[in-house]
Protein backbone atom coordinates (compact mmCIF):
# COMPACT_ATOMS: atom_id res chain seq x y z
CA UNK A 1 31.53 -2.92 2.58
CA UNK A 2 31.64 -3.17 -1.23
CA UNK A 3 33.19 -6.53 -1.29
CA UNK A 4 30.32 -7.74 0.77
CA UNK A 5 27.62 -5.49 -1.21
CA UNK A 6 28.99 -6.95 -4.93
CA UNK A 7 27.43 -10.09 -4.28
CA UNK A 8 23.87 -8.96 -3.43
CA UNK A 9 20.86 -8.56 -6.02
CA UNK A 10 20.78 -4.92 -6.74
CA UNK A 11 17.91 -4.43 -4.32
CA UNK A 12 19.15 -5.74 -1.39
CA UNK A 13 22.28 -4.36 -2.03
CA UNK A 14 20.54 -0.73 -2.00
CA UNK A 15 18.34 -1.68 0.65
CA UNK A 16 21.10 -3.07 3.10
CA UNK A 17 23.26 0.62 2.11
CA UNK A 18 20.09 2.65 3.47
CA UNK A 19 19.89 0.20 6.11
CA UNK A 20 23.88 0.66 6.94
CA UNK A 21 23.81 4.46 6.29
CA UNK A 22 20.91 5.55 9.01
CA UNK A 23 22.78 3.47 11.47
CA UNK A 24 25.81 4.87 10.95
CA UNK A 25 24.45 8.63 10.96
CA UNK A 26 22.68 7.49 14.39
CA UNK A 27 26.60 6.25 14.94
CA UNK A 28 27.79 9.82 14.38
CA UNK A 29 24.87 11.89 16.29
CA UNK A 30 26.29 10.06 19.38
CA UNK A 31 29.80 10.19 18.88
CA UNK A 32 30.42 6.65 17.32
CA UNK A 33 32.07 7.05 14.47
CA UNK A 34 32.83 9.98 12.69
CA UNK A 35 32.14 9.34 9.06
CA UNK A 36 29.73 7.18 7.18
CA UNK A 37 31.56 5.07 4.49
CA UNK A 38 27.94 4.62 2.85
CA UNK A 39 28.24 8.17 1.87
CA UNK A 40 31.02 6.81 -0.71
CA UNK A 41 28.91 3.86 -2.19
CA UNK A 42 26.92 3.55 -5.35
CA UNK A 43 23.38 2.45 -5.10
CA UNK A 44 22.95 -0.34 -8.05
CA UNK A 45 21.19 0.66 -11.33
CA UNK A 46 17.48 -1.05 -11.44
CA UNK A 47 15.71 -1.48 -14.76
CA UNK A 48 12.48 0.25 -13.11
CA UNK A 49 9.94 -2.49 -15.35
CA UNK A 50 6.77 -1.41 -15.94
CA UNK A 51 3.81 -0.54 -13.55
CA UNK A 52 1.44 -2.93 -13.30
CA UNK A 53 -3.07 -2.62 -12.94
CA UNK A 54 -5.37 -4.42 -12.44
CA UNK A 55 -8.87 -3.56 -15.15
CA UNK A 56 -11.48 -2.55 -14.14
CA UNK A 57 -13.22 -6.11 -15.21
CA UNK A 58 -10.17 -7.57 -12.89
CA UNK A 59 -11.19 -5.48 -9.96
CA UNK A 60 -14.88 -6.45 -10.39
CA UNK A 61 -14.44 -9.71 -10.61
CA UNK A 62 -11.96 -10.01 -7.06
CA UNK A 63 -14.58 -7.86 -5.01
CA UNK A 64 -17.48 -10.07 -6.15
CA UNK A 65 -15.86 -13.48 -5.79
CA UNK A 66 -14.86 -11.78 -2.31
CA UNK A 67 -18.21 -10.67 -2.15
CA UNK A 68 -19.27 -14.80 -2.37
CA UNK A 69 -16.48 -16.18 -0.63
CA UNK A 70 -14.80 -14.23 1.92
CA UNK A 71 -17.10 -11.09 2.89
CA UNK A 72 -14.95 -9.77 5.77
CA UNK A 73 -12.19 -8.91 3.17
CA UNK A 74 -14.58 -6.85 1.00
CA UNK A 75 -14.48 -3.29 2.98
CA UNK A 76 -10.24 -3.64 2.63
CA UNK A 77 -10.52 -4.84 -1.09
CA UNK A 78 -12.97 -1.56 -1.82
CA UNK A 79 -11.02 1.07 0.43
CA UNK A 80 -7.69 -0.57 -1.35
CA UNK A 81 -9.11 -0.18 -4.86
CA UNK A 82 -11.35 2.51 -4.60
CA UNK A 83 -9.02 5.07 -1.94
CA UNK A 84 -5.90 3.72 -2.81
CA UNK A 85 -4.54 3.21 0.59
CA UNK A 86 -1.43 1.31 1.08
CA UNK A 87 -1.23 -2.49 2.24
CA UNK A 88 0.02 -1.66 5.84
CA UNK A 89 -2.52 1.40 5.89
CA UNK A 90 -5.52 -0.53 4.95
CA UNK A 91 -4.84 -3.16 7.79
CA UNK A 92 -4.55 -0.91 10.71
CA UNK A 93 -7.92 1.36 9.37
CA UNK A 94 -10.49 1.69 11.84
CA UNK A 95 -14.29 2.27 10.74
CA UNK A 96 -13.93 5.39 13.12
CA UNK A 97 -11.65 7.12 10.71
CA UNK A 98 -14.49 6.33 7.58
CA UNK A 99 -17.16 8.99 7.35
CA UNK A 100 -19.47 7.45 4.77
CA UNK A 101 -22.03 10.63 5.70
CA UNK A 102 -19.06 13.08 4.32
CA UNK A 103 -17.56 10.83 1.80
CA UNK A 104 -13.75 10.49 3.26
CA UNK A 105 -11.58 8.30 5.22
CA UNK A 106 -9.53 9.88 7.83
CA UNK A 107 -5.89 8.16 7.66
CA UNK A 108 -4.37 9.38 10.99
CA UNK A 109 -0.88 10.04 11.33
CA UNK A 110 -0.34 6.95 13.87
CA UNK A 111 -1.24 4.60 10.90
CA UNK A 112 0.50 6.18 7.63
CA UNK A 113 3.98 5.32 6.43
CA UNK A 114 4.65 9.20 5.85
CA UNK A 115 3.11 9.55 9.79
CA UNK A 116 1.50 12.47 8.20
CA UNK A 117 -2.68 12.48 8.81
CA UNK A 118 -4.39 12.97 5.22
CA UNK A 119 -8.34 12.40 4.59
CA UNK A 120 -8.87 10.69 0.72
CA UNK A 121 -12.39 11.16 -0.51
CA UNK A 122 -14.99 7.96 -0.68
CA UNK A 123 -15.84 7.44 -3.94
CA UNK A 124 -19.62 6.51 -4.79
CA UNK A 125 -18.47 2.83 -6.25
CA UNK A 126 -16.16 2.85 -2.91
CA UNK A 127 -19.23 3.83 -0.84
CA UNK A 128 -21.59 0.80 -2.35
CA UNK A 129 -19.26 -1.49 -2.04
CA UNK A 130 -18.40 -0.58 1.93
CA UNK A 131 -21.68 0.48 3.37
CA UNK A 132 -23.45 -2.88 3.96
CA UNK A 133 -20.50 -3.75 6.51
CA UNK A 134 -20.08 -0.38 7.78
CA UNK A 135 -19.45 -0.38 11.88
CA UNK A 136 -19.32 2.05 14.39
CA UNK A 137 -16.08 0.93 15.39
CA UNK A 138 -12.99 -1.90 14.85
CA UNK A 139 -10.83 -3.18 12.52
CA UNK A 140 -11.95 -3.07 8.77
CA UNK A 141 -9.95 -6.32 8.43
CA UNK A 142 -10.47 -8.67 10.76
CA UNK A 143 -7.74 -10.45 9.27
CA UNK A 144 -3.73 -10.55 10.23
CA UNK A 145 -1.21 -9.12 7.32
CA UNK A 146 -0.52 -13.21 6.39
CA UNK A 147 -4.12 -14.11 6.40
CA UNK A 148 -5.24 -11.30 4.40
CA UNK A 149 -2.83 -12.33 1.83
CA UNK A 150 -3.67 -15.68 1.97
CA UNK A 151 -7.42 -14.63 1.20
CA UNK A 152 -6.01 -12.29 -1.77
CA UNK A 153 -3.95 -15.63 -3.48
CA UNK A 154 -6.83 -17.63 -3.15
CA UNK A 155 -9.37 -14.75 -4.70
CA UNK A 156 -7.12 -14.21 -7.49
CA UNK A 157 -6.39 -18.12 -8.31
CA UNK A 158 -10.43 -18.15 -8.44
CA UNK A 159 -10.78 -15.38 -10.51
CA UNK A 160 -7.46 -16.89 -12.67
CA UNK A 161 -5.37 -13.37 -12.10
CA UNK A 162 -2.05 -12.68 -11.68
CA UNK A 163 -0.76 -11.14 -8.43
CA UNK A 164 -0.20 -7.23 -9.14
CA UNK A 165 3.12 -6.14 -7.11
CA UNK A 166 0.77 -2.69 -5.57
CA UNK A 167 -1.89 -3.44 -7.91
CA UNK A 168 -4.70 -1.92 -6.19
CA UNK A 169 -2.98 1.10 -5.34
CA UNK A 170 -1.45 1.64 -8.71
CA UNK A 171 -4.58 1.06 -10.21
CA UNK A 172 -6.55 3.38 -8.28
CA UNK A 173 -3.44 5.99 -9.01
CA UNK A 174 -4.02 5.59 -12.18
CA UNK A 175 -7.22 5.35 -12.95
CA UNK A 176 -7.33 8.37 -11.12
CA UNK A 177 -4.85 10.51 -13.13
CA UNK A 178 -6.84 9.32 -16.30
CA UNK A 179 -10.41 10.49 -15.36
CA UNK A 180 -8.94 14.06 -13.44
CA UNK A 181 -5.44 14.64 -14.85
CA UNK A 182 -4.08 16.49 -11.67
CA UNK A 183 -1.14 14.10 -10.94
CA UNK A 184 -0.25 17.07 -8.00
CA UNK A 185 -4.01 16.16 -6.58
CA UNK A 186 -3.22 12.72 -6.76
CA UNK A 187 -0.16 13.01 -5.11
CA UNK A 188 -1.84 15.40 -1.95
């Protein structure tokens, strides 16, 4: 194994020893193996960089060329910005699960990464930009995983950004933490 790992990047090195190490504890749970030589391996040493945002100017200007060009994407764009809901999150939402009466979206467990339900208050920028496509029901995206980022490459080459690895969730994050200062709120 490390002879094979030493000539991976150091993410895909640590991401192939997760990978190996759940399937050899699923190994050992049903009497595979008996050890898991993962156990024994160093993860590689990332330089962590710096977290990236978006400004508020930034965000502004994405939603209202969306606004002009590619409506549809605008309730994703908002709830990404605005709630902070991951990628994946974002693209299985439901307009069920927003309550723009009570100001919150309902992420149920079936959609999060954590597959732990949690409701994230609307904010009242988040609730202007959503409420003139607000359903009943559906997808808030029509849009595939591919085509939505497709539609985000082409926003951001109009408004002449850079892509943001996360950027609208660590902006939201913090943006947050600056105007309430709780990061344990942030992080419930």
């Amino acid at each position: 194994l490390t002879r094979a790992l030493d000539s991976m990047t150091g993410s895909v090195r640590n991401f192939t020893i997760r990978i190996l190490g759940g399937l050899f504890n699923w190994g050992i749970k049903r009497g595979y193996c008996s050890d898991n030589p993962c156990k024994r391996l160093d993860l590689a040493l990332r330089d962590s960089g710096e977290i990236e945002i978006y400004t508020p100017a930034q965000v502004a200007a994405i939603l209202a060329t969306a606004e002009k060009h590619e409506p549809q994407l605008v309730p994703y764009l908002a709830i990404s910005f605005f709630c902070g809901v991951r990628r994946s999150e974002a693209l299985r939402l439901d307009w069920s699960a927003i309550d723009l009466h009570e100001s919150f979206v309902k992420l149920p467990a079936a959609i999060t990464k954590t597959r732990k339900g949690r409701h994230i208050d609307i904010s009242e920028n988040c609730r202007a930009w959503i409420a003139p496509y607000a359903k009943e029901l559906g997808s808030v995206t029509p849009f595939s995983e591919n085509v939505v980022r497709k539609h985000e490459r082409e926003l951001r080459s109009m408004c002449d950004l850079p892509a943001v690895k996360h950027g609208a969730r660590h902006s939201f994050a913090s943006y947050w933490l600056a105007q309430h200062g709780d990061i344990n709120q942030l992080c419930r």
